[in-house]
N, C-alpha and C. Protein backbone atom coordinates (compact mmCIF):
# COMPACT_ATOMS: atom_id res chain seq x y z
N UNK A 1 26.52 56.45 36.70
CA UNK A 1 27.27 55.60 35.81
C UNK A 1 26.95 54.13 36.05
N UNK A 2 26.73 53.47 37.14
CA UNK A 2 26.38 52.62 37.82
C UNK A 2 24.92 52.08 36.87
N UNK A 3 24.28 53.07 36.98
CA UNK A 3 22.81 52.42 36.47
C UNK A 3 22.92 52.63 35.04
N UNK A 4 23.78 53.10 34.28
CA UNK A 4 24.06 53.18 32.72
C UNK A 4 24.41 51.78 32.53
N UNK A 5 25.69 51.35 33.98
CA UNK A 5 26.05 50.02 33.26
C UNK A 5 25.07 48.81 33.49
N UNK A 6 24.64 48.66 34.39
CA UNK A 6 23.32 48.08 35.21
C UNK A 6 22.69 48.01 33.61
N UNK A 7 21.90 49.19 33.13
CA UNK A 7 20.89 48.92 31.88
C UNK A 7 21.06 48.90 30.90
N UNK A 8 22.65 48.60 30.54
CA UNK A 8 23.28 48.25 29.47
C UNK A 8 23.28 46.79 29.56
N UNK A 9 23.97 46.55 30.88
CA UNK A 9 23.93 44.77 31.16
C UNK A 9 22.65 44.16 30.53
N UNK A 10 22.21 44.38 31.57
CA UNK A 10 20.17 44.05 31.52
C UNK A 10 19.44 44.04 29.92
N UNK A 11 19.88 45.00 29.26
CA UNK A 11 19.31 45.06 27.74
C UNK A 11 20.05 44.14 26.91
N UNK A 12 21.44 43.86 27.22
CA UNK A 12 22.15 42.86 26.51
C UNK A 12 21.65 41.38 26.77
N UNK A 13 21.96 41.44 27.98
CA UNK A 13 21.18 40.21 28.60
C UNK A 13 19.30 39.77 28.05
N UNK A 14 18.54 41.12 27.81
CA UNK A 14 17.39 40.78 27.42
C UNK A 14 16.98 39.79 26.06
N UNK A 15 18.30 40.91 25.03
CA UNK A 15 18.25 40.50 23.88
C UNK A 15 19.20 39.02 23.42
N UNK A 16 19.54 38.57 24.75
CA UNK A 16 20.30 37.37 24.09
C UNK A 16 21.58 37.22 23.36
N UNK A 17 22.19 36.57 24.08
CA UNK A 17 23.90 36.35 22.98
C UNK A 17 23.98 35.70 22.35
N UNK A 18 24.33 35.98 21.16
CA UNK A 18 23.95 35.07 19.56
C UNK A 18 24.94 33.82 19.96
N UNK A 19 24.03 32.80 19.43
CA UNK A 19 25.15 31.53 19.68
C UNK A 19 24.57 30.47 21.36
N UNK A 20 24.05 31.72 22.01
CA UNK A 20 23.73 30.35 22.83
C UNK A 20 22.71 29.33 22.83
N UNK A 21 21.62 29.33 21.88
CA UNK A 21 21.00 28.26 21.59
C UNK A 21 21.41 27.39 20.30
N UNK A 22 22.52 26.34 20.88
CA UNK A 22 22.73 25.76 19.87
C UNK A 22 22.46 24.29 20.17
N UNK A 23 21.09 24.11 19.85
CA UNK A 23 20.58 22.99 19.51
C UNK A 23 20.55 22.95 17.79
N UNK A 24 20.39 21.72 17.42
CA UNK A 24 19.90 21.47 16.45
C UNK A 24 18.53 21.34 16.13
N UNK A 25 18.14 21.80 14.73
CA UNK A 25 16.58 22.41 14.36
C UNK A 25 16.43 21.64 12.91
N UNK A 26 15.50 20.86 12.71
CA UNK A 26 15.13 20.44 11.27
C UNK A 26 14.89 21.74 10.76
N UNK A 27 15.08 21.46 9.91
CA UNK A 27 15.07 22.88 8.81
C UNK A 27 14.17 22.79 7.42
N UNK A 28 14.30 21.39 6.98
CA UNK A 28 13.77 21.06 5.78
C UNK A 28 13.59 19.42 5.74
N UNK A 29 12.54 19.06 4.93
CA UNK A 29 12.26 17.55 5.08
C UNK A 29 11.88 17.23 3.81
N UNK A 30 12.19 16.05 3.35
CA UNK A 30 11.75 15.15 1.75
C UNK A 30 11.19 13.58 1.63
N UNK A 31 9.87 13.32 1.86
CA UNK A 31 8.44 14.34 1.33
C UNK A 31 8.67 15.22 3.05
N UNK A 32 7.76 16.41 2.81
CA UNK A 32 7.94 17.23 3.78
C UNK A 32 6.74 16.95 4.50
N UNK A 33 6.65 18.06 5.98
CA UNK A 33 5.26 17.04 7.30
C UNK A 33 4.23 17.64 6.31
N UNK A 34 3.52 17.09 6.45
CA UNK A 34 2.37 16.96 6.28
C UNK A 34 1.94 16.72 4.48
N UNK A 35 2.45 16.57 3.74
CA UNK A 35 2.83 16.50 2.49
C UNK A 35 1.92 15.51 1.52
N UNK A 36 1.13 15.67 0.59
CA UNK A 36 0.83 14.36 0.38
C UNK A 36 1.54 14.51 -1.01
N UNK A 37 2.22 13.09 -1.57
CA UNK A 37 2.76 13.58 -2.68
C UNK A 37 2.59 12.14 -3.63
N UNK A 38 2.51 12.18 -4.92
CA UNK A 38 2.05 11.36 -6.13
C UNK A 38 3.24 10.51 -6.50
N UNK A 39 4.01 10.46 -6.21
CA UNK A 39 5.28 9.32 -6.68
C UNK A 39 5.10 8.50 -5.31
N UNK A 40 5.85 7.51 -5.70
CA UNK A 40 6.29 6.77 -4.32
C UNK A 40 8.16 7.12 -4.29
N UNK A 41 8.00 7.91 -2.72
CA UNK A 41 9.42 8.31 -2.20
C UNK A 41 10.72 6.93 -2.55
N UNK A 42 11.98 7.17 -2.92
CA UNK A 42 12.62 6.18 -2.65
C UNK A 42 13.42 6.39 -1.56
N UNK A 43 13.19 7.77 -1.05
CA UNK A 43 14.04 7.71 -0.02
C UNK A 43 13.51 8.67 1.29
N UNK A 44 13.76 9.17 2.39
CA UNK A 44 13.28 10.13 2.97
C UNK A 44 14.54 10.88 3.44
N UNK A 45 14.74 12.44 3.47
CA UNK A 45 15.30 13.16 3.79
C UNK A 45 15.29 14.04 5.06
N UNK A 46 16.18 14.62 5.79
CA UNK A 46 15.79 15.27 6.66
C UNK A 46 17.14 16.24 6.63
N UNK A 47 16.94 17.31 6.60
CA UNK A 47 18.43 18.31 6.86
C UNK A 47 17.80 19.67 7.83
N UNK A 48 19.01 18.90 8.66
CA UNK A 48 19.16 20.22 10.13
C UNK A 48 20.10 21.52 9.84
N UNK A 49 20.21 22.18 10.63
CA UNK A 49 20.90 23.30 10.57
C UNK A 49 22.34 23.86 11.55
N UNK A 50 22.62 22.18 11.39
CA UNK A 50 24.18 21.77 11.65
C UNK A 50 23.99 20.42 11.47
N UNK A 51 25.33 20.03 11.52
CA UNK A 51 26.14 19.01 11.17
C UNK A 51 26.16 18.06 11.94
N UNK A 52 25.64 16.69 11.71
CA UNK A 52 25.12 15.83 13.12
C UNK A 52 26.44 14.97 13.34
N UNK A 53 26.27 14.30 14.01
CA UNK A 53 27.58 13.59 14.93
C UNK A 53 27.27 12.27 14.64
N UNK A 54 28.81 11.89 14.24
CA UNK A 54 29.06 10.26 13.81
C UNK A 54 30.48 9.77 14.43
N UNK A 55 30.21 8.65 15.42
CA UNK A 55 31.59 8.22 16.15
C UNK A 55 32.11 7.32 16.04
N UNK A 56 33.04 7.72 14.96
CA UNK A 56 33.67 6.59 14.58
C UNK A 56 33.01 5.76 13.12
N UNK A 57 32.68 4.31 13.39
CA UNK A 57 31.94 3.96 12.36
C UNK A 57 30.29 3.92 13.25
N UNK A 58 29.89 3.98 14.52
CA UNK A 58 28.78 4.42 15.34
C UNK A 58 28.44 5.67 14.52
N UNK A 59 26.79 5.15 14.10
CA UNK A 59 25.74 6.43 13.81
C UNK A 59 25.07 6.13 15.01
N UNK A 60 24.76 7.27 15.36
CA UNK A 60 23.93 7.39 16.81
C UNK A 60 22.39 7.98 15.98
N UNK A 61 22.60 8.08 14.97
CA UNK A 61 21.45 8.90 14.18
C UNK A 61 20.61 8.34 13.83
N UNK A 62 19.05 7.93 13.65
CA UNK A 62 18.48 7.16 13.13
C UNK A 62 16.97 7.96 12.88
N UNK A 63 16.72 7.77 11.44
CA UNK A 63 15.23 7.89 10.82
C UNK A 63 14.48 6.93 10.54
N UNK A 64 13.52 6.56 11.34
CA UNK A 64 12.62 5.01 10.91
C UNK A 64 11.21 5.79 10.32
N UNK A 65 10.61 4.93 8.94
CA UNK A 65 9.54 5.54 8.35
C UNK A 65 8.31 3.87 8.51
N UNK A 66 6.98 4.73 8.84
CA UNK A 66 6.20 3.35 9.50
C UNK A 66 5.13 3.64 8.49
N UNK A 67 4.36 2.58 7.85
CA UNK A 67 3.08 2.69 7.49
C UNK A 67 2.03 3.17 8.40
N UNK A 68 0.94 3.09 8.07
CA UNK A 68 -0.33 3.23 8.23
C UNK A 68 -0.80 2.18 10.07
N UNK A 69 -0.24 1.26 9.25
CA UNK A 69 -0.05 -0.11 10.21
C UNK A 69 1.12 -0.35 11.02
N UNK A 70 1.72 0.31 10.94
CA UNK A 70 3.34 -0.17 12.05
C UNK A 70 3.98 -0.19 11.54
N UNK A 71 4.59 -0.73 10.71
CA UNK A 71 5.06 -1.68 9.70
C UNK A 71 6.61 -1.06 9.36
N UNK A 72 7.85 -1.23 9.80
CA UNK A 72 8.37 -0.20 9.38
C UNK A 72 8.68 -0.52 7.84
N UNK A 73 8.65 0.66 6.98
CA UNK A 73 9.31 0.63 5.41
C UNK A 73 10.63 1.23 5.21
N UNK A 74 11.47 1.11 6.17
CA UNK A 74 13.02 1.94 6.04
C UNK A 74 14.42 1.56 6.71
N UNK A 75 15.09 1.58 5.41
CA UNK A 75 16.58 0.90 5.40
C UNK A 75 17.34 1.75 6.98
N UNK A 76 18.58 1.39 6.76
CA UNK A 76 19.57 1.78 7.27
C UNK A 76 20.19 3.63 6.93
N UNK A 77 20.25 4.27 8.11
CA UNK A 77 20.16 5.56 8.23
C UNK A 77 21.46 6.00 7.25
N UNK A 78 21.75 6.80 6.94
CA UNK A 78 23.18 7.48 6.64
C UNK A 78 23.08 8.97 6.74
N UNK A 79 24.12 9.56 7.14
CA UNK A 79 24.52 10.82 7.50
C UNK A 79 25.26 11.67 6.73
N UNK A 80 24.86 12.53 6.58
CA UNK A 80 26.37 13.54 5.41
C UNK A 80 26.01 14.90 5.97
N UNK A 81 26.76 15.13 6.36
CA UNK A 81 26.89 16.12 6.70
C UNK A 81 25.59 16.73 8.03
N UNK A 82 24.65 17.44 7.51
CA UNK A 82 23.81 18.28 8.27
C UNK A 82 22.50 17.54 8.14
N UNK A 83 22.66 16.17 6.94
CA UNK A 83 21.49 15.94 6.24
C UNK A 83 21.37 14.43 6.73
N UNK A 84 20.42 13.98 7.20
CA UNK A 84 20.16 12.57 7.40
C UNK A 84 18.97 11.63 6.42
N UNK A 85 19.43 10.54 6.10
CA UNK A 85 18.19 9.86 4.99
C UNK A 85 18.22 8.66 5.39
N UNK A 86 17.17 8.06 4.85
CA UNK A 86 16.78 6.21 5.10
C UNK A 86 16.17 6.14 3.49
N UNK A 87 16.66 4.79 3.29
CA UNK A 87 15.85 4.08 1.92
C UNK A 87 14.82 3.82 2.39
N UNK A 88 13.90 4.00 1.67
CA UNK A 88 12.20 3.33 1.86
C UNK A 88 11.66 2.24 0.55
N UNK A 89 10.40 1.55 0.91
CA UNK A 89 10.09 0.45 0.25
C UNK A 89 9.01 0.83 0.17
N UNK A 90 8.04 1.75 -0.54
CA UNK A 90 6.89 1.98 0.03
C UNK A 90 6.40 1.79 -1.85
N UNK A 91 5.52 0.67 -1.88
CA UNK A 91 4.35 0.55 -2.99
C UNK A 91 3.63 0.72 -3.29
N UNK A 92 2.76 1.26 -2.05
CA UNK A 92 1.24 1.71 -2.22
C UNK A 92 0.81 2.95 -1.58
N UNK A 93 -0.33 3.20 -1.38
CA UNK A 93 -1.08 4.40 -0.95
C UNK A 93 -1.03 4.31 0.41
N UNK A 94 -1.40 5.23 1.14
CA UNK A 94 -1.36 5.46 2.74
C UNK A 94 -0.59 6.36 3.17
N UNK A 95 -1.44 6.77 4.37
CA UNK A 95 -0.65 7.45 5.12
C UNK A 95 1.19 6.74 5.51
N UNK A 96 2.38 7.82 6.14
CA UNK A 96 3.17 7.37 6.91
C UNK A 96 3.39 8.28 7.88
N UNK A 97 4.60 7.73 8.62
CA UNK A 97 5.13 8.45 9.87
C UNK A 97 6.35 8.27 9.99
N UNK A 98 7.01 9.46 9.88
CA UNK A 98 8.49 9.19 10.46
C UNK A 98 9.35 9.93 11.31
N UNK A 99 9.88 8.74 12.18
CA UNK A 99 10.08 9.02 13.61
C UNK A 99 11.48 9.66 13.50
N UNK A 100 12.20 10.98 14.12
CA UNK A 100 13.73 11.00 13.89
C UNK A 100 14.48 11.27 15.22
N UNK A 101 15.36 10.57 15.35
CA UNK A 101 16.64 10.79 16.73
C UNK A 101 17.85 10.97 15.88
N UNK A 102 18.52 12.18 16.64
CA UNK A 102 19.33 12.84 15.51
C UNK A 102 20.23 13.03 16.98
N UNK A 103 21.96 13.36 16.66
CA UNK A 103 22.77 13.98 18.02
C UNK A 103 23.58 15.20 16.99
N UNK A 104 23.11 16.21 17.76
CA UNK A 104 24.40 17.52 16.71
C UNK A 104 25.47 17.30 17.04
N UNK A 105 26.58 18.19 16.36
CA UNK A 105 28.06 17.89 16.98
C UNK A 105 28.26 18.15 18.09
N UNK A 106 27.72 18.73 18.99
CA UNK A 106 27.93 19.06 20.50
C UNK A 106 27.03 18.60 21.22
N UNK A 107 26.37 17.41 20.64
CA UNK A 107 25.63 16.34 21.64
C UNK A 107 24.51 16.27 22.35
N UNK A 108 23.81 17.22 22.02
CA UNK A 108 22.09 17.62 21.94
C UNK A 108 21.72 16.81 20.98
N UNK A 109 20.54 15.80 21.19
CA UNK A 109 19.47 14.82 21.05
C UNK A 109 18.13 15.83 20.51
N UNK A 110 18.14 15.42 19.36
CA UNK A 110 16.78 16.14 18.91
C UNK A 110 16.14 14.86 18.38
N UNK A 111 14.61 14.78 18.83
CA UNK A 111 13.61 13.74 18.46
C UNK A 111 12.71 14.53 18.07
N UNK A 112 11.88 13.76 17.13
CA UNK A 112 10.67 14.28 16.45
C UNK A 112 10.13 13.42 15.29
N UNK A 113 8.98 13.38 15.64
CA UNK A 113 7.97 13.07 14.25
C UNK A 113 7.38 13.55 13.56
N UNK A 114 6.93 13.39 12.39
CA UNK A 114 6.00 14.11 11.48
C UNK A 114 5.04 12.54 10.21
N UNK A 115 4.34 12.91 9.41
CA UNK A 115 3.44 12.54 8.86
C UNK A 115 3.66 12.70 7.25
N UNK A 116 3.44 12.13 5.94
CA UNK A 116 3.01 12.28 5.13
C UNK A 116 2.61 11.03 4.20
N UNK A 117 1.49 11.37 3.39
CA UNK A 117 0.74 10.79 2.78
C UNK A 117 1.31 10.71 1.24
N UNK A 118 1.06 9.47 0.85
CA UNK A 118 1.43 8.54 -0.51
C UNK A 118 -0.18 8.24 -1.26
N UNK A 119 -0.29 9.43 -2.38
CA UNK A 119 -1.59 9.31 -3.47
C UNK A 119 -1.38 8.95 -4.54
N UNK A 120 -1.17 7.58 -4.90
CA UNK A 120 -0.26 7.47 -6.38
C UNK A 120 -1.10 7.09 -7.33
N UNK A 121 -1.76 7.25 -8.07
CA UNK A 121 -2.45 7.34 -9.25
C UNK A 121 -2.40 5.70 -9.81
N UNK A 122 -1.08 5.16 -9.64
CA UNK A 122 -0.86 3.90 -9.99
C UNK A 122 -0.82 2.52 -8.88
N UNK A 123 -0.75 3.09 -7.71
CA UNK A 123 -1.33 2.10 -7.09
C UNK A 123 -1.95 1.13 -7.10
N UNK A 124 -2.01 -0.22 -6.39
CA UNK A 124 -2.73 -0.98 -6.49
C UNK A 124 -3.00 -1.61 -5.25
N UNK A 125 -4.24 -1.57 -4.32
CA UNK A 125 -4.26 -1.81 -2.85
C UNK A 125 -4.09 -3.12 -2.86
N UNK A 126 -4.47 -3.94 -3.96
CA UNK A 126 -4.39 -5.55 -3.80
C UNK A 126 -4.11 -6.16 -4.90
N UNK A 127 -3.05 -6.64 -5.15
CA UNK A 127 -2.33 -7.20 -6.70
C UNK A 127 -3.55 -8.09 -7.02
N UNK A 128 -3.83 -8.00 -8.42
CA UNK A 128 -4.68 -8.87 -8.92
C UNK A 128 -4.06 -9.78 -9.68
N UNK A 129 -4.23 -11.42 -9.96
CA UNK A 129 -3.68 -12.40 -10.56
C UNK A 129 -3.79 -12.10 -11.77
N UNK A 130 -3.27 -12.23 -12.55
CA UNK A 130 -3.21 -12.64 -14.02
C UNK A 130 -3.65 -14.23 -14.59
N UNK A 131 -4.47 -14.23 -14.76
CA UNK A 131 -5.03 -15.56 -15.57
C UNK A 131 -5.99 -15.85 -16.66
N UNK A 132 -6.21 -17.01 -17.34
CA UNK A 132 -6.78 -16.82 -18.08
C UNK A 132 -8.48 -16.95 -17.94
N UNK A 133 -9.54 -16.01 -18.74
CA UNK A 133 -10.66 -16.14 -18.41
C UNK A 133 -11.03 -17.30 -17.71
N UNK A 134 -12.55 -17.05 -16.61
CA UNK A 134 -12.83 -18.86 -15.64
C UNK A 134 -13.58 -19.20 -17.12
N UNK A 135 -13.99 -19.93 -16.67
CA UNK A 135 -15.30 -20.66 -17.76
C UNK A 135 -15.56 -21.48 -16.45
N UNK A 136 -17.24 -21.24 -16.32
CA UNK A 136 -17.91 -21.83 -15.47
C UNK A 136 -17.58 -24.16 -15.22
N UNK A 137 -17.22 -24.06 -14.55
CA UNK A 137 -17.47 -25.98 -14.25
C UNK A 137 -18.89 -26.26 -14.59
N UNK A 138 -18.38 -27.67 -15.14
CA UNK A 138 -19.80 -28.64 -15.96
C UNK A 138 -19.97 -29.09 -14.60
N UNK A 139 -21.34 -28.87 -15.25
CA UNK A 139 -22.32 -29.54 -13.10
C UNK A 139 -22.35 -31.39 -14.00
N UNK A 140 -22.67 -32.24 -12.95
CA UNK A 140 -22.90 -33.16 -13.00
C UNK A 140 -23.86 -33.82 -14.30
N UNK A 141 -25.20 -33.11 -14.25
CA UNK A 141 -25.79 -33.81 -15.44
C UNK A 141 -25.38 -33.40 -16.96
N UNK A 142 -24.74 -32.18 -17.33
CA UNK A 142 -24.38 -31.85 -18.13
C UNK A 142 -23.19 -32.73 -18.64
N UNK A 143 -22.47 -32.97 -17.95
CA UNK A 143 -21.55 -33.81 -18.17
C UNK A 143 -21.92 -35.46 -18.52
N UNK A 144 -22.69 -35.55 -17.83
CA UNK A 144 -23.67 -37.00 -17.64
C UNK A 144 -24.08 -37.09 -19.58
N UNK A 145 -24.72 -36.41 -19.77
CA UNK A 145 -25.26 -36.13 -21.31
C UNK A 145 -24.59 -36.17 -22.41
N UNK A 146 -23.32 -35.87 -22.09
CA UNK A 146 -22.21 -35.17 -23.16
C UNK A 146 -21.60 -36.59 -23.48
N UNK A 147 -21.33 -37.13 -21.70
CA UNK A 147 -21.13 -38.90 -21.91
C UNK A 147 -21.77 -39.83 -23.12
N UNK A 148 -23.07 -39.56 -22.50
CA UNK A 148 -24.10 -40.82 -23.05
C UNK A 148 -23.89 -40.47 -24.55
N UNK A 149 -24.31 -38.99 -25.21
CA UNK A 149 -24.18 -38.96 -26.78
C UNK A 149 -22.74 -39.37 -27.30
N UNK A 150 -21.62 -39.06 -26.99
CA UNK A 150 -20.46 -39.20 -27.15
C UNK A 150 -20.33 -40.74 -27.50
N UNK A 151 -21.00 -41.89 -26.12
CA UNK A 151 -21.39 -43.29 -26.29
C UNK A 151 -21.98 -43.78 -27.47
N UNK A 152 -23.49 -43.31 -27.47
CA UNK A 152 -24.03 -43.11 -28.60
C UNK A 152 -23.57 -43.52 -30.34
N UNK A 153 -22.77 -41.94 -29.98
CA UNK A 153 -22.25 -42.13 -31.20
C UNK A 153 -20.86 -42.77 -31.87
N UNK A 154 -20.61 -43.41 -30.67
CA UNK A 154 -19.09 -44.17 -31.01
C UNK A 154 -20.08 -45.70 -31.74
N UNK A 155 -21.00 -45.81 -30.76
CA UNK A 155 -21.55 -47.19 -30.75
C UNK A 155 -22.19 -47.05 -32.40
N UNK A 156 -23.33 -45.87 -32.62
CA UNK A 156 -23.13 -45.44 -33.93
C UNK A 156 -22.20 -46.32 -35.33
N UNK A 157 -21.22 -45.42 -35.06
CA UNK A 157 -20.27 -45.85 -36.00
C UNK A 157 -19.45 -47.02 -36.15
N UNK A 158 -19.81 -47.77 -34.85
CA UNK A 158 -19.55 -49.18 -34.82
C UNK A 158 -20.22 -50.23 -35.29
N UNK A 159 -21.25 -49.89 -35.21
CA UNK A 159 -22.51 -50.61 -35.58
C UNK A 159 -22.64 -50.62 -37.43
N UNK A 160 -22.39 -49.18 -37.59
CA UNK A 160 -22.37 -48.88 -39.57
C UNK A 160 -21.02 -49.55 -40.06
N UNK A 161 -19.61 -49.77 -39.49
CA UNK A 161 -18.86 -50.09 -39.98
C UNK A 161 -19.04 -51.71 -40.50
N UNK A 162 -19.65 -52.36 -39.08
CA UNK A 162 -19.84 -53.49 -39.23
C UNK A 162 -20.71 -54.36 -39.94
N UNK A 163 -21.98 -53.10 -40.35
CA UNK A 163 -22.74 -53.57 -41.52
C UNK A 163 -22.42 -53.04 -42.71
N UNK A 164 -21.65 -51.94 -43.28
CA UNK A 164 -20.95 -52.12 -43.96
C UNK A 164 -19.84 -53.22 -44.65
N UNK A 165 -18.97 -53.78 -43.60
CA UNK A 165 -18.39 -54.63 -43.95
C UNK A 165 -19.22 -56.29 -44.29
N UNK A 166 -20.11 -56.24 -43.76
CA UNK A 166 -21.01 -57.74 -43.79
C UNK A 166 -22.03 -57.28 -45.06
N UNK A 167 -22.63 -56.21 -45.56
CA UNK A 167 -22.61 -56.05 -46.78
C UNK A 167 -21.89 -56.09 -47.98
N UNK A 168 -20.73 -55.42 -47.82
CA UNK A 168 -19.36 -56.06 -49.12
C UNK A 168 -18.77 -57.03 -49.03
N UNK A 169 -19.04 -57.58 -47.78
CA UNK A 169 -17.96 -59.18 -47.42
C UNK A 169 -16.46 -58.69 -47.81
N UNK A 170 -15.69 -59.78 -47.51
CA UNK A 170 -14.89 -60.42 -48.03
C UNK A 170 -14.59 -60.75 -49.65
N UNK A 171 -13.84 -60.11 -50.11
CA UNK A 171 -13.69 -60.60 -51.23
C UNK A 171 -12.70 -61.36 -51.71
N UNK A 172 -13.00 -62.49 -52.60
CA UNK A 172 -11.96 -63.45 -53.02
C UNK A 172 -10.69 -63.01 -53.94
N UNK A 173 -9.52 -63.15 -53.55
CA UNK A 173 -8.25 -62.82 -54.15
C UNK A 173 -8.11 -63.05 -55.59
């Protein structure tokens, strides 16, 4: 009877008592790891498979999302329930990374990162100005030329007015 209960123990014990690993586990992510996706995110998501811990007005919870470059692109965390999110600012193409420290309700610390990529069709890696067509600059002699005829022809019409007028004269009232 002894070794019935012995390998009853032992097999219970093998198979584990439901409930004692209760850590918290990401479960689902928005964009998800490794993901590359065609919009630009406005936000990033993360939901575990419990209910994370908030004390008081203290979030101990935090999701930071980084460019390519460091850079972080992400607001202030908020919590609801099981689900944690950050606003993001993200405009362009590139890879990201986002880092998460999360506390469940019974105070297990889960960290982790993951990756996803931004392919947006509309992108633009470097804003281009808006202006109006260049038109090349007058080099020096061109300008020089444009002078002299311009001279030219003022002097021109100074010259015809004045023999004009010394041809009709003056006429008597």
């Amino acid at each position: 009877m002894k070794k019935l209960l012995v390998s009853l123990a032992l097999l219970t014990l093998s198979f584990g008592a439901p409930g004692a690993s209760a850590h918290s586990a990401l479960v689902s992510s928005v964009p998800s790891a490794d993901a590359t996706v065609v919009d630009f995110p406005m936000e990033v998501v993360l939901n575990f498979n419990e209910e994370l811990m908030i004390v008081g007005d203290e979030n101990p919870n935090k999701v930071e999302v980084f460019d390519s470059e460091g850079v972080l692109v992400s607001g202030a965390t908020v919590v609801k329930g099981a689900s944690v999110a950050a606003p993001v600012g993200i405009t362009g193409n590139g890879a990201f990374s986002v880092k998460y420290r999360v506390v469940s309700n019974d105070g297990h610390v889960v960290e982790g990162t993951y990756a996803f990529n931004v392919e947006s069709p509309i992108a633009v890696s470097s804003p281009m100005p808006i202006s109006a067509p260049i038109e090349p600059a007058e080099d020096g002699s061109n300008l020089l030329i444009r002078v002299v005829i311009l001279a030219l022809l003022g002097t021109g019409v100074f010259i015809s007015f004045r023999k004009a007028n010394s041809l009709f004269g003056s006429r008597p009232r």
